[in-house]
C-alpha atoms as a PDB file:
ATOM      1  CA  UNK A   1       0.000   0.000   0.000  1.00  0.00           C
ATOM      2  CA  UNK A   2       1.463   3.237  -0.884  1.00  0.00           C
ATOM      3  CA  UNK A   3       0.816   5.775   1.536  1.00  0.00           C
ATOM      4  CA  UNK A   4       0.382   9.734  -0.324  1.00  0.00           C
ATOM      5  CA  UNK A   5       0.998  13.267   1.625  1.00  0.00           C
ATOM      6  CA  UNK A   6      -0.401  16.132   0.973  1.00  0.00           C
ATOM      7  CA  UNK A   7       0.720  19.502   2.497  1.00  0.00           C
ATOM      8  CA  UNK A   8      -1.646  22.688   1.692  1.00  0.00           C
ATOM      9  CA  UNK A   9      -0.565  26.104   2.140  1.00  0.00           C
ATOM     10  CA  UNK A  10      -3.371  28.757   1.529  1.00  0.00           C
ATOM     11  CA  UNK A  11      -2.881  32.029  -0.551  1.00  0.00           C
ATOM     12  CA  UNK A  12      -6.412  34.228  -1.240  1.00  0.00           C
ATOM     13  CA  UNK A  13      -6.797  36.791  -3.857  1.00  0.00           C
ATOM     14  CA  UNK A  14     -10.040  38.174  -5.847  1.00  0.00           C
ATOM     15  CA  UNK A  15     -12.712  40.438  -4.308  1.00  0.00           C
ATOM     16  CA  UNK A  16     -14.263  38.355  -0.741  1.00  0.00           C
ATOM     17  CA  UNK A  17     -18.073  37.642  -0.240  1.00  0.00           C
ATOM     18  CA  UNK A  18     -17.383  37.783   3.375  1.00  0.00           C
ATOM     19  CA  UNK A  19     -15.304  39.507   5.428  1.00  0.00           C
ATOM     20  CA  UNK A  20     -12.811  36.435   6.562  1.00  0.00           C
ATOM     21  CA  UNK A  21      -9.780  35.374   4.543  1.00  0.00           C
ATOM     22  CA  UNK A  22     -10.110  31.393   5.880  1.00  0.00           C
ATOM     23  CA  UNK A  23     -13.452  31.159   4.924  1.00  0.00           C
ATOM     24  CA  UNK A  24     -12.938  28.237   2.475  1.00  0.00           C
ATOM     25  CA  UNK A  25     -10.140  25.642   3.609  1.00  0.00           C
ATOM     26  CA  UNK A  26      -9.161  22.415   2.700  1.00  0.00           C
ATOM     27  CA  UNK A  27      -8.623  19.635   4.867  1.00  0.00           C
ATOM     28  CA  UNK A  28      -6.940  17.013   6.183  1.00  0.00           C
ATOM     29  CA  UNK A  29      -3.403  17.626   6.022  1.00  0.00           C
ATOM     30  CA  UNK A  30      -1.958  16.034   5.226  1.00  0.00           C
ATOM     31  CA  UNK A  31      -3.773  14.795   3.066  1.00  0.00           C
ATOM     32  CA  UNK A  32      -3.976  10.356   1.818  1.00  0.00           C
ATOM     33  CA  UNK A  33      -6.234   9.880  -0.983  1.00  0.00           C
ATOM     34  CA  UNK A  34      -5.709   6.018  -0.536  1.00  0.00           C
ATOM     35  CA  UNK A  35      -7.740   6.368   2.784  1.00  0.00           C
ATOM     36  CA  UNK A  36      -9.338   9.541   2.792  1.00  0.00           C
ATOM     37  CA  UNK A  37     -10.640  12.895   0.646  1.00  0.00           C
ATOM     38  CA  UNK A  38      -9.757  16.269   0.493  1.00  0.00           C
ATOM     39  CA  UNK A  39     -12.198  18.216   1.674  1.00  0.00           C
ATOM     40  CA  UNK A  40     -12.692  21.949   0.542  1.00  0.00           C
ATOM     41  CA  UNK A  41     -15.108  23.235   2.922  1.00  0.00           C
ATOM     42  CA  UNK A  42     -16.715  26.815   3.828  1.00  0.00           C
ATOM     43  CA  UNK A  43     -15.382  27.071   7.557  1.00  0.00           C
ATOM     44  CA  UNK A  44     -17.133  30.524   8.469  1.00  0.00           C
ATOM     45  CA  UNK A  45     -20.499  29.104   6.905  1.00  0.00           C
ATOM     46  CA  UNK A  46     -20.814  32.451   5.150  1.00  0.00           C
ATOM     47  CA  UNK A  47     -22.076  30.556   1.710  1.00  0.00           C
ATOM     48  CA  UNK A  48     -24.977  28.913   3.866  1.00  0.00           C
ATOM     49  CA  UNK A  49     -28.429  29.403   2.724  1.00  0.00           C
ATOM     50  CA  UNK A  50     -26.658  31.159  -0.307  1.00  0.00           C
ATOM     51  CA  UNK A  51     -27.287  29.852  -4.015  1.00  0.00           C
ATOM     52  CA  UNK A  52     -23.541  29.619  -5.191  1.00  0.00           C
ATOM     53  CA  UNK A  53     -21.620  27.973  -7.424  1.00  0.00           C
ATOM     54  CA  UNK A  54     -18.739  26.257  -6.857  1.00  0.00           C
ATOM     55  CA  UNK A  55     -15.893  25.659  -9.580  1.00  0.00           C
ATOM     56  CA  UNK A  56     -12.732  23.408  -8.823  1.00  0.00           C
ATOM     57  CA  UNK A  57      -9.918  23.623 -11.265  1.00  0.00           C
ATOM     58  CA  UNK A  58      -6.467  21.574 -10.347  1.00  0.00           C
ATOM     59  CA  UNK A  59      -3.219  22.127 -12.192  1.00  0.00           C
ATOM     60  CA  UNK A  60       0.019  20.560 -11.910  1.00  0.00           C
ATOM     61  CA  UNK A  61       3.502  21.987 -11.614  1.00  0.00           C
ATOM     62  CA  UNK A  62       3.513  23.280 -15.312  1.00  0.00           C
ATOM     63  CA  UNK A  63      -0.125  24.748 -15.284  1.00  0.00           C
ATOM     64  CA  UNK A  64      -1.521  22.099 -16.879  1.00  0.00           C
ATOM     65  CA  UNK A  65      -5.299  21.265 -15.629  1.00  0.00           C
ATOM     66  CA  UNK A  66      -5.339  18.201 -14.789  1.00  0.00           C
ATOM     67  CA  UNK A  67      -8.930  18.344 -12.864  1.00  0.00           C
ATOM     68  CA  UNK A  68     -11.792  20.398 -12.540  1.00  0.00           C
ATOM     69  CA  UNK A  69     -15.567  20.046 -11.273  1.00  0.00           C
ATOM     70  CA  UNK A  70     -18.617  22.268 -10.519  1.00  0.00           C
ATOM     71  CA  UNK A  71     -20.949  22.282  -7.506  1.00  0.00           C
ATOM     72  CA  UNK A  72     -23.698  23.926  -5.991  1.00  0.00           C
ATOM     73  CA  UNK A  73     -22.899  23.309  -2.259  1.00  0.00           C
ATOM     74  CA  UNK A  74     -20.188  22.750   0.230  1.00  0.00           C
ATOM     75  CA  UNK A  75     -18.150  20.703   1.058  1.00  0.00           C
ATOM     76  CA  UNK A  76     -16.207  19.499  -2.088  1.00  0.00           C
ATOM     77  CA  UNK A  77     -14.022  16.339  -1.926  1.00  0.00           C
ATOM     78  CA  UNK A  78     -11.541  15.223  -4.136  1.00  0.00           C
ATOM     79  CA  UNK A  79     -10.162  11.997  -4.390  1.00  0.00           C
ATOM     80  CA  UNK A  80      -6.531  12.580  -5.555  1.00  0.00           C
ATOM     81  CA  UNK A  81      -7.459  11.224  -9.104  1.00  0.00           C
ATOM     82  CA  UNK A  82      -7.231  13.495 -12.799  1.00  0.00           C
ATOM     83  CA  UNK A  83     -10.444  14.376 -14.646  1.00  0.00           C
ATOM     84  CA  UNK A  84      -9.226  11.621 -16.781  1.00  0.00           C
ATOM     85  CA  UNK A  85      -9.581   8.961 -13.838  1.00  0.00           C
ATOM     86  CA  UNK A  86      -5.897   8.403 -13.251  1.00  0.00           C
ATOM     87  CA  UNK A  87      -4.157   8.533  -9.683  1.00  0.00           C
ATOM     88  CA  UNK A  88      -2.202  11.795  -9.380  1.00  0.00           C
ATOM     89  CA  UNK A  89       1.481  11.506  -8.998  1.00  0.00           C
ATOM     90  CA  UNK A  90       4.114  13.220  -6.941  1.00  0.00           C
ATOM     91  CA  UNK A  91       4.329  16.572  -7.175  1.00  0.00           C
ATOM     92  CA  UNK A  92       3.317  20.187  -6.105  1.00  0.00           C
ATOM     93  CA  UNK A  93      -0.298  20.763  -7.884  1.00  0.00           C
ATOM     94  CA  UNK A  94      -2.477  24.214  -7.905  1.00  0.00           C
ATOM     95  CA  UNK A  95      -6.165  23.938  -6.672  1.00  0.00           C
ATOM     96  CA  UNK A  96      -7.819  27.239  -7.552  1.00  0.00           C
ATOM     97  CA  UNK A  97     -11.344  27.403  -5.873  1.00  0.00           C
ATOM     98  CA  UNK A  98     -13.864  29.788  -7.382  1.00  0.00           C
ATOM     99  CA  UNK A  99     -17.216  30.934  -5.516  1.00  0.00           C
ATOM    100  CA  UNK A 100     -20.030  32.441  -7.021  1.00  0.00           C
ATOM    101  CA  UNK A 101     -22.916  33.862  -4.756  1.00  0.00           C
ATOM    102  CA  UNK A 102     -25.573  33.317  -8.054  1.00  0.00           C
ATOM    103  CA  UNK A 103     -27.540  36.238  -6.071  1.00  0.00           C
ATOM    104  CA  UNK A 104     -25.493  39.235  -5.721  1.00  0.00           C
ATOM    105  CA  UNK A 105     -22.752  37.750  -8.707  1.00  0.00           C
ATOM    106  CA  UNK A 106     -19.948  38.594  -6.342  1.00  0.00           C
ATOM    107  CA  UNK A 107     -16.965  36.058  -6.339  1.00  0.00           C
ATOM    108  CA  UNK A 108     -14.450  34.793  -3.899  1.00  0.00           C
ATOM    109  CA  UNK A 109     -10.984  33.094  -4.814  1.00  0.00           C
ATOM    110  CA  UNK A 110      -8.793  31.310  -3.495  1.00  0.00           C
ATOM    111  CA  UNK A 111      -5.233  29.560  -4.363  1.00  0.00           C
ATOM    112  CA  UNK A 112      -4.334  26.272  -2.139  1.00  0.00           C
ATOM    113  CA  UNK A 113      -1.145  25.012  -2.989  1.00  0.00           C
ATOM    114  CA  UNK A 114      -0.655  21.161  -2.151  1.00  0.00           C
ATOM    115  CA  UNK A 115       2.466  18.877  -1.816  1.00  0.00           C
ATOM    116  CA  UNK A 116       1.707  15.315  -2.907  1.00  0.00           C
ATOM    117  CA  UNK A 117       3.914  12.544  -1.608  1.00  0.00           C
ATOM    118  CA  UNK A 118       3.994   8.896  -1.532  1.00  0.00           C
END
């Protein structure tokens, strides 16, 4: 069994629907898709009650996308696997996280940078 690790260290940028920085995280870390999921979750509940939408997009080192998905609620998990099904490999890989409150149109961003290891 070969055990992965992901580290995430959080960078936000964009205009914020609420007031707190931390408001969407991603957990655990680190992070083993062989046992577990990341989870990308709203920690202040600001988006409750709110119609959003959610859009995932994951890119490797080189800025290739290598996954991306679209939901209507929190929280998101992600498996560790490509849009094309396949186990991701070692490396550092971009999730950018994009949130949409559908009634006011405002958006909130946010960068996570995570390590994988096996």
């Amino acid at each position: 069994m070969k055990i992965i690790t992901i580290i995430a260290v959080v960078i936000c940028f964009g205009s914020l629907i609420s007031a707190s920085e931390e408001s969407i995280i991603a957990y655990p870390v680190p992070f083993n898709p062989g046992t577990t999921s990341l989870t990308i979750a709203d920690k202040s509940s600001s988006f409750t009650g709110v119609p959003i939408r959610i859009n995932i997009d994951i890119f490797d080192i080189c800025g290739d996308k290598i996954f991306n998905g679209s939901y209507n609620s929190f929280p998101v998990l992600w498996k560790g696997y490509s849009s094309g099904g396949k186990r991701v490999s070692n490396g550092l890989y971009i999730v950018k996280v994009t949130v949409e409150n559908l009634s006011t149109g405002s958006i909130e961003k946010k960068v996570i940078r995570i390590l994988v290891k096996k």
